[in-house]
Each structure stands twice: as structure tokens, then as C-alpha cells.
Protein backbone atom coordinates (compact mmCIF):
# COMPACT_ATOMS: atom_id res chain seq x y z
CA UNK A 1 0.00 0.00 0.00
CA UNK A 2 1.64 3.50 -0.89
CA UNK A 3 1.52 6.02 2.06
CA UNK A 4 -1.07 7.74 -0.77
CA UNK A 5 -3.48 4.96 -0.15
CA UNK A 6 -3.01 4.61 2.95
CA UNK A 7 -3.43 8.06 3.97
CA UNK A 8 -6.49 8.37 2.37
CA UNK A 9 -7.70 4.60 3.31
CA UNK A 10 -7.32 6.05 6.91
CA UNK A 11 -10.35 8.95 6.63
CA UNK A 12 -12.78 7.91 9.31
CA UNK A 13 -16.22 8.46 7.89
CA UNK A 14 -17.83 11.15 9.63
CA UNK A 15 -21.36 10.21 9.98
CA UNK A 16 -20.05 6.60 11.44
CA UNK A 17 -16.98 7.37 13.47
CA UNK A 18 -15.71 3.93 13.81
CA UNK A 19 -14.84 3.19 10.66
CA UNK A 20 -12.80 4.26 7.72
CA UNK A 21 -13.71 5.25 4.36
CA UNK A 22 -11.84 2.72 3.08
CA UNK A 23 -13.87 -0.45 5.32
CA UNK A 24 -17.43 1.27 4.34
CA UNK A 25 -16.23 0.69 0.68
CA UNK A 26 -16.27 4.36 -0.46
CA UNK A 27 -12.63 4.57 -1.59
CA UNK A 28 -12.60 3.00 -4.87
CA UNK A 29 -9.11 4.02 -5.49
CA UNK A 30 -6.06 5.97 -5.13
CA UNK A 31 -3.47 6.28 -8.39
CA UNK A 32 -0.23 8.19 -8.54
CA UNK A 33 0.36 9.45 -12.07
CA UNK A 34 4.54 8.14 -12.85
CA UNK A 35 5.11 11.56 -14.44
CA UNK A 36 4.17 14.10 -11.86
CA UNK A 37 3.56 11.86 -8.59
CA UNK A 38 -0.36 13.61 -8.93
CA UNK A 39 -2.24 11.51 -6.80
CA UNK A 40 -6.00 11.05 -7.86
CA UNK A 41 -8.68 9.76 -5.28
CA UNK A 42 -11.72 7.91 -6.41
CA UNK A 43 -14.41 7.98 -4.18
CA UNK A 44 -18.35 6.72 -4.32
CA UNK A 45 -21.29 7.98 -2.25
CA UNK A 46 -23.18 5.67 0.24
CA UNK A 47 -26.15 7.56 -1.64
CA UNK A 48 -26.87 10.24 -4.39
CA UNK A 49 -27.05 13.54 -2.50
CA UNK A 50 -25.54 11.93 0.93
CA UNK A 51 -24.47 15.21 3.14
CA UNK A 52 -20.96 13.91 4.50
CA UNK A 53 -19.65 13.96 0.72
CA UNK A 54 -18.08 17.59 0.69
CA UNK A 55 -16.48 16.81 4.59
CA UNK A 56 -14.98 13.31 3.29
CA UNK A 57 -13.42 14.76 0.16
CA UNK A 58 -11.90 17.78 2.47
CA UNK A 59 -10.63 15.08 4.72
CA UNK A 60 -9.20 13.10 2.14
CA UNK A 61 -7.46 15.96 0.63
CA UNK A 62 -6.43 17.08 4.37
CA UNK A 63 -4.50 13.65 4.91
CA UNK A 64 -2.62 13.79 1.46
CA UNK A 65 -1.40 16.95 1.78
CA UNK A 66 0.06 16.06 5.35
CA UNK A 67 1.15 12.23 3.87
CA UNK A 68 3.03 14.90 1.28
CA UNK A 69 0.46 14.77 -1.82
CA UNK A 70 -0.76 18.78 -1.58
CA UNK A 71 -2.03 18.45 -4.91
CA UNK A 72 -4.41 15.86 -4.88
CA UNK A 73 -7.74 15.56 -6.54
CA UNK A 74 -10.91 13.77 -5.48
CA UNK A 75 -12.97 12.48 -7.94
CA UNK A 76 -16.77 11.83 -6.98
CA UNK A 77 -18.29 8.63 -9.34
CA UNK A 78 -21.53 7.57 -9.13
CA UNK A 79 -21.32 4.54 -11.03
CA UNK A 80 -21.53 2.03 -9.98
CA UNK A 81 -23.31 2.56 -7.35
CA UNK A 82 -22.36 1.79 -3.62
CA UNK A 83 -23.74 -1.33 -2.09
CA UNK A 84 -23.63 -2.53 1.32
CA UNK A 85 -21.71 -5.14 0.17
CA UNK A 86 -18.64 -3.24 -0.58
CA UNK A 87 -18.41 -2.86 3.79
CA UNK A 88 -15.32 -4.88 4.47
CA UNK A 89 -15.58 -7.81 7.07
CA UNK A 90 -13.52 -5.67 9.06
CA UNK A 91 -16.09 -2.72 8.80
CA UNK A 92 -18.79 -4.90 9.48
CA UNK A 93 -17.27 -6.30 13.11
CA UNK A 94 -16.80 -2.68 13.85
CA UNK A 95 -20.31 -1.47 13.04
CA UNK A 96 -21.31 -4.21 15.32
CA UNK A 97 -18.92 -3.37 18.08
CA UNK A 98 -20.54 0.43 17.90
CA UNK A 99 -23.95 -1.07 18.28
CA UNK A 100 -24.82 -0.62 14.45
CA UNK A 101 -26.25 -3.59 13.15
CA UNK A 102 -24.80 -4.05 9.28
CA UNK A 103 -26.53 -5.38 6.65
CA UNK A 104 -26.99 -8.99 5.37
CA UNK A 105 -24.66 -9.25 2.33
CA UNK A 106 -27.35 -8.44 -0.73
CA UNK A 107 -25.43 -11.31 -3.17
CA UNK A 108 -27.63 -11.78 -6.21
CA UNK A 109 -28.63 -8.83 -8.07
CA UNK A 110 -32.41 -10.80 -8.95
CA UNK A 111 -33.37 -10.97 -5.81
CA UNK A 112 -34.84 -8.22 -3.74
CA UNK A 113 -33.87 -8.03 0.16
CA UNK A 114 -36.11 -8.10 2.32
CA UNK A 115 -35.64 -7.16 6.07
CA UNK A 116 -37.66 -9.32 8.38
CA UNK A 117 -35.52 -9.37 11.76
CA UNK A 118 -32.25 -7.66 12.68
CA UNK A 119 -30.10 -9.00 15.22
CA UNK A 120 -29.38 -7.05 18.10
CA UNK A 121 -25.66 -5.76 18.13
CA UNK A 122 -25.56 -5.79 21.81
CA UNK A 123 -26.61 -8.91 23.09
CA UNK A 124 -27.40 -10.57 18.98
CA UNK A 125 -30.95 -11.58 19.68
CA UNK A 126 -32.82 -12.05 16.51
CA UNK A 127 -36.50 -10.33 18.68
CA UNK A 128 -36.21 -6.93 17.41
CA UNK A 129 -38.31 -4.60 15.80
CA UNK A 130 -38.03 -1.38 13.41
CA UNK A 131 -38.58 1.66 15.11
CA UNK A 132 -38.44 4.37 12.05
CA UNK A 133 -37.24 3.76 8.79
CA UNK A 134 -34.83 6.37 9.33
CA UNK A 135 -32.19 6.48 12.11
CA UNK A 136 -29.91 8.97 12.68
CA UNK A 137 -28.62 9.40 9.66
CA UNK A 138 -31.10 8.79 6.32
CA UNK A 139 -28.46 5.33 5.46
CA UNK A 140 -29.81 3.85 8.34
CA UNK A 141 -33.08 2.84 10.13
CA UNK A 142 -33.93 2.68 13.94
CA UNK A 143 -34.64 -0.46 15.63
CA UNK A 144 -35.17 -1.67 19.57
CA UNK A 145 -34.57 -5.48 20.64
CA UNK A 146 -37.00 -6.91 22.25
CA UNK A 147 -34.84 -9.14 25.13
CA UNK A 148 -32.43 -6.50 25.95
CA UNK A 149 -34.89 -3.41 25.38
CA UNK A 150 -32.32 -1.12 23.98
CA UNK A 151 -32.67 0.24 20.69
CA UNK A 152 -29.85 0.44 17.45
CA UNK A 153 -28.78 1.94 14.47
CA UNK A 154 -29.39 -1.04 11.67
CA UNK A 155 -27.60 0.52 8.03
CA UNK A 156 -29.53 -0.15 5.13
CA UNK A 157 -28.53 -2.87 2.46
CA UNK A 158 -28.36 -1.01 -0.75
């Protein structure tokens, strides 16, 4: 990994604080061009219009310039789109450790997920119920167990 990538694989997302850019699968890449030592940052939204885009990409440009790339660029693409299954497995444990319940792994394409239960993060009991479609953030929906009574963030598969 070049200290590039790893500089900008090391931007904490800041809507989730726990984990990087990099584990939620929104850093598609990082290339140095030979010539000039330019380093371009490819990055994807969670979602069209998702607020934390314009703080990410100042972040991103923040830890270049003090990994020694002051002339970076950050390139926003929108396709393809993000999916919950671009959350490494190392994203996922720490979503869980921060009470956030991640989403299934959506595999096929065909087939169309459907959320009936949610375990609990905290204590991983499959009683729980959603409380709002939206939590605090619009990527993720409110939920409350139903053997530990305490309620959690569940992200969205997308």
C-alpha cells in the first residue's frame, strides 16, 4: 500500500466514526500518475445527495497533503453505485462493536432483500423490531430489541 493509499484509506467516515472510508467501501481508489507523482482519489457515495460527501473529500485531501500529496484531486463517481456489500468484514465487526447492526450481504442482483428481523448488536438476539425507517442518519433505520430493550442503528442494504 503507498503512504497515498493509505493516507487516504485512513479517513474515518464522519457520519459513522468507527470506521474508515476505506472499510465502508467508499474509496474505490487511489493512483499516482509516474510523471508528476499527482495523486487522484476515487471515491463513491453511500447515496446520491448523501451530506458527509463535501467533509470526506476535504478530509481526504487534508491527509494527502500532510502524507506529502498537496495536490491531490478527489474524484466523486456515481457509477456504480455503492452497495452494502462493498463494507469490508472488518467494517462490518466494527459497526457491530458500535452497536450498528450491518446489513446482510445483498449477493444476487435478482433478488430483492427483504428485512424481516435484525439482530441485536448488543446482546445478537434475533427479537427486534423497526422503530423508524430512518435512524440517525437517512443510510440507516432505527430499531429496539426486544430481550435487551435497547434500541440500534441497523444501516440499510443497498
Amino acid at each position: 500500500m503507498t503512504d497515498a493509499r493509505a493516507a487516504a484509506a485512513a479517513v474515518v467516515d464522519p457520519e459513522i466514526r468507527v470506521i474508515t472510508i476505506d472499510e465502508l467501501g467508499i474509496l474505490r481508489a487511489v493512483d499516482e500518475e509516474p510523471d508528476t507523482g499527482r495523486v487522484v482519489v476515487t471515491i463513491t457515495p453511500t447515496y446520491t445527495g448523501c451530506p458527509a460527501m463535501d467533509v470526506i473529500r476535504e478530509d481526504i485531501r487534508r491527509a494527502l497533503a500532510a502524507a506529502g500529496h498537496p495536490d491531490a484531486e478527489v474524484r466523486t463517481v456515481y457509477h456504480p453505485a455503492w452497495s452494502t456489500d462493498w463494507i469490508s468484514e472488518a467494517g462490518r465487526a466494527k459497526l457491530a462493536a458500535a452497536g450498528i447492526a450491518p446489513p446482510a450481504p445483498r449477493g444476487d442482483d435478482t433478488v430483492v432483500p427483504l428485512t424481516l428481523a435484525v439482530r441485536c448488536p448488543r446482546c445478537g438476539s434475533p427479537e427486534t423490531t423497526q422503530i423508524s425507517r430512518f435512524g440517525s442518519t437517512a443510510c440507516k433505520a432505527l430499531w429496539r430489541c426486544r430481550s435487551c430493550s435497547e434500541p440500534f442503528d441497523h444501516l440499510k442494504a443497498l
